[in-house]
C-alpha atoms as a PDB file:
ATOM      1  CA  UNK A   1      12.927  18.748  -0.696  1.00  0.00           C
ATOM      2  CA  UNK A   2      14.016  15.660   1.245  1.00  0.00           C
ATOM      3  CA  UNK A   3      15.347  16.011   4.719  1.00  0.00           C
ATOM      4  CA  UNK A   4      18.409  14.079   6.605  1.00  0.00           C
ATOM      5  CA  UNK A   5      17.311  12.150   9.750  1.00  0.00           C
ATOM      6  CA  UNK A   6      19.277   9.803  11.706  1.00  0.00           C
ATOM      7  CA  UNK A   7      18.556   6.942  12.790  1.00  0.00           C
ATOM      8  CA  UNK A   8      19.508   4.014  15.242  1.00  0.00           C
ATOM      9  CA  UNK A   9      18.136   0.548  13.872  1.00  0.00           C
ATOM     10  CA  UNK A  10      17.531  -2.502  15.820  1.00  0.00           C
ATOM     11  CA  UNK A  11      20.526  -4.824  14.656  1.00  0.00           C
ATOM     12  CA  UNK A  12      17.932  -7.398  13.361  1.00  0.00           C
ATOM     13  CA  UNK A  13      16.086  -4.416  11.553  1.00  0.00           C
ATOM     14  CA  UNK A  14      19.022  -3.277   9.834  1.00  0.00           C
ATOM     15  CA  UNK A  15      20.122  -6.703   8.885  1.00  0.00           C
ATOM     16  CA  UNK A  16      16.856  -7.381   7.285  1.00  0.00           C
ATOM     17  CA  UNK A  17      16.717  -4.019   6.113  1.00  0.00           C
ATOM     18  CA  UNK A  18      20.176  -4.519   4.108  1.00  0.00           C
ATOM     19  CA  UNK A  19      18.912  -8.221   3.102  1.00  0.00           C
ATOM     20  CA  UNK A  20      16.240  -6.550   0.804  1.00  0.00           C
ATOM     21  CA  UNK A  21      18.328  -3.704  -0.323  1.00  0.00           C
ATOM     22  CA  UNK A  22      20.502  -6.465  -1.637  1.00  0.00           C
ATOM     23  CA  UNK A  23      17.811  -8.838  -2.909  1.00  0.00           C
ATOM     24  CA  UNK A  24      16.339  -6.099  -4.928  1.00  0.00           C
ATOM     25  CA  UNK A  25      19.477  -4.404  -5.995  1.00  0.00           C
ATOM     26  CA  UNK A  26      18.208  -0.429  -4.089  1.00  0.00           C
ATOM     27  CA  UNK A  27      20.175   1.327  -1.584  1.00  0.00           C
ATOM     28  CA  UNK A  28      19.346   0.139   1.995  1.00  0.00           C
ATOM     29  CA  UNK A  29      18.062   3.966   2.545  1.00  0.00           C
ATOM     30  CA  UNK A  30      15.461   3.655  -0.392  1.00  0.00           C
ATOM     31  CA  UNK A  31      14.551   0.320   1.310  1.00  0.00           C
ATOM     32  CA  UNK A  32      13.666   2.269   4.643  1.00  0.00           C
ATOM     33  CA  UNK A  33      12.240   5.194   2.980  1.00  0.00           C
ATOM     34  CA  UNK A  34       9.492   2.596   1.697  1.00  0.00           C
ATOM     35  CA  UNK A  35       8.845   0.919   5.011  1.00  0.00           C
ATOM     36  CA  UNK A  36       8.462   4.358   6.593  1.00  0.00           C
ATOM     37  CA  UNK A  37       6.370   5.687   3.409  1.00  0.00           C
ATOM     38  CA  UNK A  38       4.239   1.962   3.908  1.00  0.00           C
ATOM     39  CA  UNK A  39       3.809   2.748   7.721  1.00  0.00           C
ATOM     40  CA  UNK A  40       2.733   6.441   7.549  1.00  0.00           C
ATOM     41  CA  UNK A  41       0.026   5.134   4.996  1.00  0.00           C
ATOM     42  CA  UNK A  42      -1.379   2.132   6.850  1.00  0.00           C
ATOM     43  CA  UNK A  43      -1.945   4.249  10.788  1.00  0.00           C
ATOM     44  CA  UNK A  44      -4.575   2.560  12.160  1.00  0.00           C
ATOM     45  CA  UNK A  45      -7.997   4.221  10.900  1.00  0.00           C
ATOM     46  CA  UNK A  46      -9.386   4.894  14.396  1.00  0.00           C
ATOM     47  CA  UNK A  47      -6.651   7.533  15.003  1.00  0.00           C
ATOM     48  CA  UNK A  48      -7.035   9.559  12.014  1.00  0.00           C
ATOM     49  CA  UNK A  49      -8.885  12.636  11.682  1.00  0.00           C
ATOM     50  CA  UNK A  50     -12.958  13.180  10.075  1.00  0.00           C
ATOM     51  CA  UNK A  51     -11.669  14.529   6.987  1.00  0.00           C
ATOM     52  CA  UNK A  52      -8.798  11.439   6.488  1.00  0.00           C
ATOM     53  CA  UNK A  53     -11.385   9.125   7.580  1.00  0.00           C
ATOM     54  CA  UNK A  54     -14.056  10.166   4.410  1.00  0.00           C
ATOM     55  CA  UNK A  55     -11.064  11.073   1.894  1.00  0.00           C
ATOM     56  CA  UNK A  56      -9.789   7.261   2.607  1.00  0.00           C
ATOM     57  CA  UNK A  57     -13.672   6.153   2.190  1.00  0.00           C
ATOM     58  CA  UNK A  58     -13.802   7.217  -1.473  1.00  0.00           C
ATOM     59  CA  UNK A  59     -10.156   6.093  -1.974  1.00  0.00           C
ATOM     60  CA  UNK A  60      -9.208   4.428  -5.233  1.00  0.00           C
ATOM     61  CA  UNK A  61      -6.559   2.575  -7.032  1.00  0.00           C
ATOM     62  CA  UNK A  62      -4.619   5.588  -9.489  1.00  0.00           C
ATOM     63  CA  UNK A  63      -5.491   5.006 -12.257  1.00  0.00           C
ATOM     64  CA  UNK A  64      -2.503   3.578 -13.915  1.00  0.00           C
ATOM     65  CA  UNK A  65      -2.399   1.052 -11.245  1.00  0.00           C
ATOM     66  CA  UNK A  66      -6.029   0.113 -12.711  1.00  0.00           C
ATOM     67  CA  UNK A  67      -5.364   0.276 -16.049  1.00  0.00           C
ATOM     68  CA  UNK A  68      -2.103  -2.094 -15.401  1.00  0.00           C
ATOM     69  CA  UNK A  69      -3.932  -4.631 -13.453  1.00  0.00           C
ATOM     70  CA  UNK A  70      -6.685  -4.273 -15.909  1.00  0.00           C
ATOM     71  CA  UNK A  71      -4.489  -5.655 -18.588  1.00  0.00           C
ATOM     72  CA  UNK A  72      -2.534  -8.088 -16.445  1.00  0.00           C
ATOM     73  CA  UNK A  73      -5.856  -9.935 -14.874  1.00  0.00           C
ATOM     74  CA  UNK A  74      -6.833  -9.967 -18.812  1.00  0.00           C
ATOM     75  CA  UNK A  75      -3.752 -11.779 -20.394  1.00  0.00           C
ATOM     76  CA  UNK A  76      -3.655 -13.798 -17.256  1.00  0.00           C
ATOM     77  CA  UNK A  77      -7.176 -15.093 -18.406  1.00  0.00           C
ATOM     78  CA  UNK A  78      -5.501 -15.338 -21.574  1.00  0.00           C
ATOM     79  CA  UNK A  79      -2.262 -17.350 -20.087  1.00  0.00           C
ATOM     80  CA  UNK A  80      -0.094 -15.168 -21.749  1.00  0.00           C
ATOM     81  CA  UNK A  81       2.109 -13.876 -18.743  1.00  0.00           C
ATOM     82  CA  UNK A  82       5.292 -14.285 -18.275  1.00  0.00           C
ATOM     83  CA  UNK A  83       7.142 -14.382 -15.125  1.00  0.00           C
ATOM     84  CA  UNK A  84       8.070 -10.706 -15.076  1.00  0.00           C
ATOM     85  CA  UNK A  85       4.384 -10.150 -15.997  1.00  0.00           C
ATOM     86  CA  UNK A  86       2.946 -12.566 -13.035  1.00  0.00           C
ATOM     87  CA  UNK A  87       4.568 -11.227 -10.423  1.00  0.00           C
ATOM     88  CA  UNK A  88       3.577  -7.500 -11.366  1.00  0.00           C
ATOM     89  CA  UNK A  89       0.184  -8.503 -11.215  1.00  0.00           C
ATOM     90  CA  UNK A  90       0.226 -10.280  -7.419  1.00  0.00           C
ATOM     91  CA  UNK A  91       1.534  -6.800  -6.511  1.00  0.00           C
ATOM     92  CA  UNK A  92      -0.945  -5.157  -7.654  1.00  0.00           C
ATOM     93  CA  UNK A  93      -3.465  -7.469  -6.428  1.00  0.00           C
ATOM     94  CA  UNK A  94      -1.619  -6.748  -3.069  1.00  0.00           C
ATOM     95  CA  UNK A  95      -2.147  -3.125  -3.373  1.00  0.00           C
ATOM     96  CA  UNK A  96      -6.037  -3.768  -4.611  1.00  0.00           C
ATOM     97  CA  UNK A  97      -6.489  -5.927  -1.657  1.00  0.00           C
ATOM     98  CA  UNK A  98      -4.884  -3.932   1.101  1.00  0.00           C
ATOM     99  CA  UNK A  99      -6.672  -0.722  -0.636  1.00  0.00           C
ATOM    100  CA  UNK A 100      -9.782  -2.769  -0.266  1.00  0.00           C
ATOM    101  CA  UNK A 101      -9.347  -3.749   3.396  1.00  0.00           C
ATOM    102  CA  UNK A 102      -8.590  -0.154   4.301  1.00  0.00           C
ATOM    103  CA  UNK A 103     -11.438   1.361   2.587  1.00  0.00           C
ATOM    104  CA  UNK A 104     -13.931  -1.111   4.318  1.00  0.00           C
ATOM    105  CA  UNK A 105     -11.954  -0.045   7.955  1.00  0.00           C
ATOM    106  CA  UNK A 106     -11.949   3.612   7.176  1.00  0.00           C
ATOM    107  CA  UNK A 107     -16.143   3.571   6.503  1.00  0.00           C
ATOM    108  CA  UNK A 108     -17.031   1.194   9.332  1.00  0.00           C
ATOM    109  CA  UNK A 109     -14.918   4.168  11.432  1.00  0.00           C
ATOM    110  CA  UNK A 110     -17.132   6.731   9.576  1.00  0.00           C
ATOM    111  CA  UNK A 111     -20.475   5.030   9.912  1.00  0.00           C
ATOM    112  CA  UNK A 112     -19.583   4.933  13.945  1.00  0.00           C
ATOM    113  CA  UNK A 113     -18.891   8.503  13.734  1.00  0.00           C
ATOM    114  CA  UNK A 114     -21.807   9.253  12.169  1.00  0.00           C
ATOM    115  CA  UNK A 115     -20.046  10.648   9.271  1.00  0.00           C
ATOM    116  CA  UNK A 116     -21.427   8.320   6.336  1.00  0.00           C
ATOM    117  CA  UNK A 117     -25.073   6.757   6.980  1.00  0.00           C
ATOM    118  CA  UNK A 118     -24.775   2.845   7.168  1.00  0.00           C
ATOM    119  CA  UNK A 119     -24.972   0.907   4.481  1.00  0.00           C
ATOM    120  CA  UNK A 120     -28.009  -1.278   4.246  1.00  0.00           C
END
C-alpha cells in the first residue's frame, strides 16, 4: 500500500528532478520515488545494524540481473549489441559495481565488529 507524503523541494532539486522525468518520459513522482528508493539503499554501512551489516555481506545480484548481464557481457564479446542492448549492459555493470563496492564496505564494517573473521 503506498502512502501520500508531501514534500517541499529545493527549486534546483525539483528542476532537475522534472529534467529527468522528462528525459525519460516517467512522472516526476516516479523519478523521486527512485532517488528516495536509491538513498534508503545506499545509508552509509557504519550506521546500520549487525544483522543488515552480514545480510549485505552475502548480498548478490538477483538473479535475473545475472542472467541479463550474463548474456549482454557475452554478445558484447561477440559485438553483437546494439545501442538499446549497450546501454542495458553499463547499467547493469553500474549495479554490479556499486553492489560490489557495498559488499566490500559492509564486511570491512563486520570484520571490525568482529562479526565475520578477517579475510586472509
Amino acid at each position: 500500500m503506498a502512502e501520500i507524503v508531501t514534500l517541499e523541494l529545493p527549486e534546483t532539486l525539483a528542476q532537475r528532478a522534472k529534467e529527468i522525468a522528462v528525459l525519460t518520459n516517467r512522472r516526476l513522482e516516479d523519478v523521486l520515488v527512485e532517488w528516495i528508493d536509491r538513498a534508503s539503499q545506499e545509508l552509509p554501512v557504519e550506521s546500520l545494524p549487525d544483522d543488515w551489516v552480514l545480510a549485505l555481506c552475502d548480498m548478490q545480484m538477483e538473479p535475473e540481473q545475472q542472467e541479463a548481464l550474463s548474456e549482454l557481457l557475452e554478445r558484447n564479446r561477440e559485438g553483437q549489441l546494439n545501442n538499446e542492448e549497450a546501454d542495458q549492459l553499463d547499467e547493469l555493470m553500474q549495479v554490479y559495481r556499486s553492489g560490489l563496492v557495498r559488499k566490500a564496505r559492509s564486511l570491512k564494517v563486520a570484520v571490525e565488529r568482529g562479526l565475520r573473521p578477517a579475510l586472509n
